[in-house]
N, C-alpha and C. Protein backbone atom coordinates (compact mmCIF):
# COMPACT_ATOMS: atom_id res chain seq x y z
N UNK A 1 157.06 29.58 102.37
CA UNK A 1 156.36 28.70 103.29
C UNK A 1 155.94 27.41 102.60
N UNK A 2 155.70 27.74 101.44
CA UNK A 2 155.27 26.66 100.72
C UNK A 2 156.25 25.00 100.62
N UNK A 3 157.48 25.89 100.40
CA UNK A 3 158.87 25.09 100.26
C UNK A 3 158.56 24.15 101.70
N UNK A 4 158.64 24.90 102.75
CA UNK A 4 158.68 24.64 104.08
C UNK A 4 158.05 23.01 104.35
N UNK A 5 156.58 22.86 104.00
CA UNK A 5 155.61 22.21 103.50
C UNK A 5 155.32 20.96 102.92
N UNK A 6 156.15 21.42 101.96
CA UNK A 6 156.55 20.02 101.03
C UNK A 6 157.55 19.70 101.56
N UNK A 7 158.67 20.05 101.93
CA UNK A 7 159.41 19.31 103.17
C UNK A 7 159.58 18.74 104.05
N UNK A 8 157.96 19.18 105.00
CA UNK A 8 157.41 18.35 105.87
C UNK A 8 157.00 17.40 105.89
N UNK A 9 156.30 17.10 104.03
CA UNK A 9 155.30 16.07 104.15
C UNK A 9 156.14 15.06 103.15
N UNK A 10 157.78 15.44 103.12
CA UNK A 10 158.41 14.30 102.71
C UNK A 10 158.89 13.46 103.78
N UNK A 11 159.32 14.53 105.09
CA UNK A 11 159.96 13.74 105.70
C UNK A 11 159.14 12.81 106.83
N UNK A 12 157.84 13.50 106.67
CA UNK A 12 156.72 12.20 107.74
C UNK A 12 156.34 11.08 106.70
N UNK A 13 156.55 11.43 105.37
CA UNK A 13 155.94 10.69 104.09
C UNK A 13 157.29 9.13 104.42
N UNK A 14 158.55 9.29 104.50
CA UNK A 14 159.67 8.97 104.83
C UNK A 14 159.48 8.08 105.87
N UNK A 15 159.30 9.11 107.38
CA UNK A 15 159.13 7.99 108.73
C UNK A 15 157.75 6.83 108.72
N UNK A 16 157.26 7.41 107.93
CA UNK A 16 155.61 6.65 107.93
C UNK A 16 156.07 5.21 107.03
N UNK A 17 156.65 5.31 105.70
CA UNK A 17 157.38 4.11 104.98
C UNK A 17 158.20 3.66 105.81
N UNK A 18 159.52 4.22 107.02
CA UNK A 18 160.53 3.43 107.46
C UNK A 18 159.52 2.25 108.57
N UNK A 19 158.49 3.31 109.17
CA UNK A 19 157.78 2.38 110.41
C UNK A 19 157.06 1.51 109.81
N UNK A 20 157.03 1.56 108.28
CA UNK A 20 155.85 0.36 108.29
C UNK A 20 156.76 -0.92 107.49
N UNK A 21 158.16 -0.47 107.68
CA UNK A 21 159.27 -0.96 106.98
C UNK A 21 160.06 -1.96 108.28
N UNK A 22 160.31 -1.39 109.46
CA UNK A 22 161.00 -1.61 110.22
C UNK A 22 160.09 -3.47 111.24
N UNK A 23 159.22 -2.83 111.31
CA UNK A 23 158.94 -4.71 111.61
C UNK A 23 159.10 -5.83 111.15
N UNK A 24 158.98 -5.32 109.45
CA UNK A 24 159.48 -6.68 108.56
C UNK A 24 160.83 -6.74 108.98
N UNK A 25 161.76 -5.65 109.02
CA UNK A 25 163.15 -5.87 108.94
C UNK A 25 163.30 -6.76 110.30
N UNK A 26 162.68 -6.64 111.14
CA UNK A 26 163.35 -6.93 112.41
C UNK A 26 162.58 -8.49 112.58
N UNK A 27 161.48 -8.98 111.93
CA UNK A 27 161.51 -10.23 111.99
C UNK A 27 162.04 -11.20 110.80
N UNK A 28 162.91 -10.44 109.63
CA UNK A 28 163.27 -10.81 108.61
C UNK A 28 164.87 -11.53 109.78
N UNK A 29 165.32 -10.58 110.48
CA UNK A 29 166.21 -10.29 110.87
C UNK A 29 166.45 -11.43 111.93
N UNK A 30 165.10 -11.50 113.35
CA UNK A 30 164.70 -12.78 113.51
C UNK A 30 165.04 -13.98 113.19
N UNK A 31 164.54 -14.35 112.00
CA UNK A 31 164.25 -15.61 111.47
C UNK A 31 165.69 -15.72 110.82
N UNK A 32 166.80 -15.10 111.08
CA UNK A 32 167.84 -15.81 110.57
C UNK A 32 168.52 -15.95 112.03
N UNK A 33 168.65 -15.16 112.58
CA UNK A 33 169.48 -15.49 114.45
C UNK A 33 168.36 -14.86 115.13
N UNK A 34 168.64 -15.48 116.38
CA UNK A 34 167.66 -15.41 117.28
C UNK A 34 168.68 -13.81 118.50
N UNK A 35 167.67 -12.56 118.39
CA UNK A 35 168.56 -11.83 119.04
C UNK A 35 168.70 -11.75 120.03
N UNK A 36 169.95 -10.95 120.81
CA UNK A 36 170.41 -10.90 122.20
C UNK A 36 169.17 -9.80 122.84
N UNK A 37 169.57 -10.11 124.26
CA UNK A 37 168.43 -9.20 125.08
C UNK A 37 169.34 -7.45 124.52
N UNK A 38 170.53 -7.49 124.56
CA UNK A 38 170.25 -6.14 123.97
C UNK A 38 170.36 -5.55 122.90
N UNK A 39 170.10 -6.67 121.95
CA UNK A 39 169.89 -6.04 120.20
C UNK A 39 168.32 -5.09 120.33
N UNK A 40 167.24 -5.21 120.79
CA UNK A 40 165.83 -5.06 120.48
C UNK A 40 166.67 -3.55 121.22
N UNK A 41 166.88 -3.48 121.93
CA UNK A 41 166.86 -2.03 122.91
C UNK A 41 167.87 -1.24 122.51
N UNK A 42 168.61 -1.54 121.12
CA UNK A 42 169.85 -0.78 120.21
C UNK A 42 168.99 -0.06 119.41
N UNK A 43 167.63 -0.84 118.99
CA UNK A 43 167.08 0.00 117.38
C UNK A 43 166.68 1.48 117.58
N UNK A 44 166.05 1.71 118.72
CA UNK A 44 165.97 3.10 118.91
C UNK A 44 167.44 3.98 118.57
N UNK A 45 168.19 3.70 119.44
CA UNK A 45 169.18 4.32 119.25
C UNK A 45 170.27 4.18 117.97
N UNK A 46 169.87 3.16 117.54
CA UNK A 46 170.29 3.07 115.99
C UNK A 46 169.57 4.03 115.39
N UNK A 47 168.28 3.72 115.00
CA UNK A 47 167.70 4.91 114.23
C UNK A 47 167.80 6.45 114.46
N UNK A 48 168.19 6.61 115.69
CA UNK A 48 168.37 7.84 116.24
C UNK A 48 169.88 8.54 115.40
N UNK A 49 170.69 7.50 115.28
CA UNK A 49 171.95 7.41 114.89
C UNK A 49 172.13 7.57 112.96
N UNK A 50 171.28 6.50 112.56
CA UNK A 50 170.73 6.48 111.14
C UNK A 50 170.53 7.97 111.07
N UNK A 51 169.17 8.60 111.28
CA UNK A 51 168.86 10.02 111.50
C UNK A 51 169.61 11.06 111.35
N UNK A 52 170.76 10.99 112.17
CA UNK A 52 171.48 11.86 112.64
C UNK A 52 172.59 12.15 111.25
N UNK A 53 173.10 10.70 111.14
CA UNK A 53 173.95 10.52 110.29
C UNK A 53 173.52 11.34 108.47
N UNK A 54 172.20 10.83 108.65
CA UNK A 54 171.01 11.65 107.36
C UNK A 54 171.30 12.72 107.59
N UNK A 55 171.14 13.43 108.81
CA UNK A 55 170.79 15.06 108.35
C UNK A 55 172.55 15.36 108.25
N UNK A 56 173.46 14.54 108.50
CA UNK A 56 174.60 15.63 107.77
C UNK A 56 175.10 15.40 106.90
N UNK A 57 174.60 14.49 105.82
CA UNK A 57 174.72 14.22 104.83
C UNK A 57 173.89 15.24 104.09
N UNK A 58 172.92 15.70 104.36
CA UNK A 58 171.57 16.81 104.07
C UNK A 58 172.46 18.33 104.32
N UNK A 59 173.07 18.08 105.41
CA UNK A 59 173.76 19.86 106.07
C UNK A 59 174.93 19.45 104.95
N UNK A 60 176.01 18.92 104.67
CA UNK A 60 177.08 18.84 103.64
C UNK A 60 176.73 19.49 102.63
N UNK A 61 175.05 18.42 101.47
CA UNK A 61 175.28 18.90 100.30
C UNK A 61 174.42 20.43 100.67
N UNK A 62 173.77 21.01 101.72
CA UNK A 62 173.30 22.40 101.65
C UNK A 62 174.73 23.35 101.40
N UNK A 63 175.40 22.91 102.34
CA UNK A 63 176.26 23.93 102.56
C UNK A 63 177.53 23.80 101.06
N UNK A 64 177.64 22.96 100.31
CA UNK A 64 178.29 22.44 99.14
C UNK A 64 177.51 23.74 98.09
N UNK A 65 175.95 23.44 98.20
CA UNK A 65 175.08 24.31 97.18
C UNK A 65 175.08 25.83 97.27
N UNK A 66 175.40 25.55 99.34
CA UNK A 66 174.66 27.41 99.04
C UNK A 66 176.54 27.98 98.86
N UNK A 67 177.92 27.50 98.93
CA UNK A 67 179.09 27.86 98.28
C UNK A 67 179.07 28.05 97.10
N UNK A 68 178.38 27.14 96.39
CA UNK A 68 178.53 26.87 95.11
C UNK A 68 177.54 28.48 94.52
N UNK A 69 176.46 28.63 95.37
CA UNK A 69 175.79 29.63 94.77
C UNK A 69 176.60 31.26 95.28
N UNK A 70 177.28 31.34 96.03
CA UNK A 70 177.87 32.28 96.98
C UNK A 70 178.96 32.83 95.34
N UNK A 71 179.49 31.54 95.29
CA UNK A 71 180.53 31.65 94.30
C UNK A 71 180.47 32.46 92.81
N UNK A 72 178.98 31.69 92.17
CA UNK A 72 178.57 31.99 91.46
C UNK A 72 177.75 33.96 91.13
N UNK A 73 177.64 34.08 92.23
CA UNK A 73 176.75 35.46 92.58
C UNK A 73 178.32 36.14 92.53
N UNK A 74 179.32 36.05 93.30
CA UNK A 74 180.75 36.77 93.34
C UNK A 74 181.33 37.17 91.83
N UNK A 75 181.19 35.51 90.97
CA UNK A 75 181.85 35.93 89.67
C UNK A 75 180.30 36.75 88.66
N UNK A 76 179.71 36.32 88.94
CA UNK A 76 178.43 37.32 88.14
C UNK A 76 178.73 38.82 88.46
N UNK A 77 178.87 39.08 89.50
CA UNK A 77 179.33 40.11 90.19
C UNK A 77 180.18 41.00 89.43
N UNK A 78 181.26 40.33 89.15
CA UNK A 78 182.74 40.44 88.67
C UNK A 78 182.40 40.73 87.18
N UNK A 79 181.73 39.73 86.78
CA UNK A 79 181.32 40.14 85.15
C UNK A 79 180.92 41.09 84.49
N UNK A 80 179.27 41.33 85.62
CA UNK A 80 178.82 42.79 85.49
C UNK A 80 179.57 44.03 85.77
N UNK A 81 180.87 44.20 86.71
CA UNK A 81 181.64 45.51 87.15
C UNK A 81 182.53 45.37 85.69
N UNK A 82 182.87 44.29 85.25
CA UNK A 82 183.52 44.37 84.10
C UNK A 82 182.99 44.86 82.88
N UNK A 83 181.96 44.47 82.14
CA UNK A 83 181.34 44.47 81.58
C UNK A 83 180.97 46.42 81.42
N UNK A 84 181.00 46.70 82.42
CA UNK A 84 180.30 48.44 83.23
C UNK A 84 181.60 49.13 82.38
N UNK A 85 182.44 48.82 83.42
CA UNK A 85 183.88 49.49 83.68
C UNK A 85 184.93 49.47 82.27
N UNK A 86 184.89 47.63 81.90
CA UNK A 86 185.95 47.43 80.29
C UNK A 86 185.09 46.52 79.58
N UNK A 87 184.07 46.73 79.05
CA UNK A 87 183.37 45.74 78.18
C UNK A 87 184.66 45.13 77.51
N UNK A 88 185.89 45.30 76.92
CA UNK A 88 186.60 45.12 76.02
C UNK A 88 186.97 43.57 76.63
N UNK A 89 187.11 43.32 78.14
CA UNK A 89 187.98 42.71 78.54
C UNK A 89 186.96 41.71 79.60
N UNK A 90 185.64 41.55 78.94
CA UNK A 90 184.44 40.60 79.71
C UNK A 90 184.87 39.50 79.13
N UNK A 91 185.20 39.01 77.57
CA UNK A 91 185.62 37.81 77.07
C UNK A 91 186.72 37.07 77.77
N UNK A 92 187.52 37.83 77.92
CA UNK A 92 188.83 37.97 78.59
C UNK A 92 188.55 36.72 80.01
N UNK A 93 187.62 38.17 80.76
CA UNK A 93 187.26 36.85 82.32
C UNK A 93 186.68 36.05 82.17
N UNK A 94 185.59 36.11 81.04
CA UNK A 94 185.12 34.74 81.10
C UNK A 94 185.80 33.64 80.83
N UNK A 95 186.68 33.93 80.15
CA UNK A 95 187.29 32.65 79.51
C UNK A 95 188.62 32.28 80.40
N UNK A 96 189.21 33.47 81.67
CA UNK A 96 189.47 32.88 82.61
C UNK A 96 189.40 31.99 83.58
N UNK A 97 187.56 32.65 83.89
CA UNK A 97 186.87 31.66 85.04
C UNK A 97 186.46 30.46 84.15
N UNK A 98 186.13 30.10 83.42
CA UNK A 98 186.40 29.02 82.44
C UNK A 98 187.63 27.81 82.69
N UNK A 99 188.36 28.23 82.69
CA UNK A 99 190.09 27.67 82.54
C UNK A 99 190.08 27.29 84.26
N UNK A 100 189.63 28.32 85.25
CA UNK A 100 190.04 27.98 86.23
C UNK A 100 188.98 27.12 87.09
N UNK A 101 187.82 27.31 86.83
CA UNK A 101 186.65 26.35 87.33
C UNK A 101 185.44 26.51 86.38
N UNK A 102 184.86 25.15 86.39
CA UNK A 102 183.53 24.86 85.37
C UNK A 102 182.40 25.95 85.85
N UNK A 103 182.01 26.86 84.58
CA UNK A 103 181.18 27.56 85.02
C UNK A 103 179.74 27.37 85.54
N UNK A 104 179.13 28.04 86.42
CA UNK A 104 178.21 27.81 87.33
C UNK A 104 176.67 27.74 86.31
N UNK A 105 177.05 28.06 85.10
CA UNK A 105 175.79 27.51 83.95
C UNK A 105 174.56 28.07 84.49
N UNK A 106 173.12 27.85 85.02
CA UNK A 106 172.15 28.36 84.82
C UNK A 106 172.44 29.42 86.30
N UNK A 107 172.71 29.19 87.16
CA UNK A 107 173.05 30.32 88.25
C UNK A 107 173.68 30.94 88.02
N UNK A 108 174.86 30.96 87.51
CA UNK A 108 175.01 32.44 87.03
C UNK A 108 174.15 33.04 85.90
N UNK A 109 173.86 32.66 84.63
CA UNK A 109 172.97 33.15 83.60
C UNK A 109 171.83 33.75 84.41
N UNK A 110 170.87 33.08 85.63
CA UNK A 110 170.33 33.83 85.97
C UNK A 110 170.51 34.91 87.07
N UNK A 111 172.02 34.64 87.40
CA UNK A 111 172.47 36.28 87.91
C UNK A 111 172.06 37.32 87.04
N UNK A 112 173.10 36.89 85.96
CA UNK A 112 173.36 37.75 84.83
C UNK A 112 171.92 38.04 84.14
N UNK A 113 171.34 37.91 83.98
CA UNK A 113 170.06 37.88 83.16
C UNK A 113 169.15 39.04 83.99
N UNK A 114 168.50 40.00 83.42
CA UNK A 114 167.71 40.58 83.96
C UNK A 114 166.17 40.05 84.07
N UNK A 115 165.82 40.60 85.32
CA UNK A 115 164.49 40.18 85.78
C UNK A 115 163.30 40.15 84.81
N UNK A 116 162.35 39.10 84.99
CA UNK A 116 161.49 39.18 83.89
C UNK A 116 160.10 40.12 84.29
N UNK A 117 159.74 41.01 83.27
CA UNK A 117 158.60 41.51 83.03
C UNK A 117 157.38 40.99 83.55
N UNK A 118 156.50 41.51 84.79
CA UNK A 118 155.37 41.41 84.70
C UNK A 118 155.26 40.61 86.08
C-alpha cells in the first residue's frame, strides 16, 4: 500500500507542476502568434492525448520489466533443478544462459539466494 502512495503523490506532485506550467506555456505561445478560435479548445484534448500517450509508455516499460523478471525466475528455476538433480553440469548452464542472453544479475541472485534470517 505504501508503494501505492508514493505513486499517488508523484503523479498529483506532476499535474500540480504541469498546471502551474501550462499558462506560461500558452501565453509564451501567445506572444509569438496570435491563436485560432480553435487552438484554446485543442489543449484539453491535447493533454488528454499527452496523458494517454504517458501511460503507454509507463504500460511498455512495466510489461518489458515484469518479462524480464518472468524470465529471470524461469532460468533461476532451471539452475536450482540443476544444481538438485546434476550439480556437475550448473557451470555448464550458466555459462550457456550467458552466451545466449545477458544475465539477469541482481534478480536472479536474489532468486537464487536464500531468504534472510529474522
Amino acid at each position: 500500500m505504501r508503494g501505492i502512495v508514493k505513486v499517488v503523490e508523484k503523479a498529483t506532485g506532476f499535474f500540480n507542476n504541469l498546471l502551474n506550467t501550462l499558462p506560461g506555456f500558452i501565453d509564451a505561445y501567445q506572444s509569438v502568434t496570435i491563436p485560432t478560435l480553435g487552438e484554446p479548445w485543442a489543449i484539453p484534448l491535447m493533454l488528454r492525448l499527452a496523458l494517454l500517450e504517458n501511460l503507454r509508455r509507463v504500460a511498455v516499460r512495466i510489461f518489458a520489466e515484469r518479462q524480464a523478471q518472468a524470465k529471470a525466475a524461469l532460468e533461476a528455476n532451471r539452475m536450482i533443478a540443476v544444481a538438485e538433480s546434476e550439480p556437475q553440469n550448473l557451470i555448464l548452464l550458466i555459462a550457456a544462459m550467458a552466451r545466449s542472453d545477458p544475465p539477469h544479475g541482481e534478480r536472479l541472485r536474489c532468486r537464487i539466494s536464500p531468504p534472510a534470517a529474522g
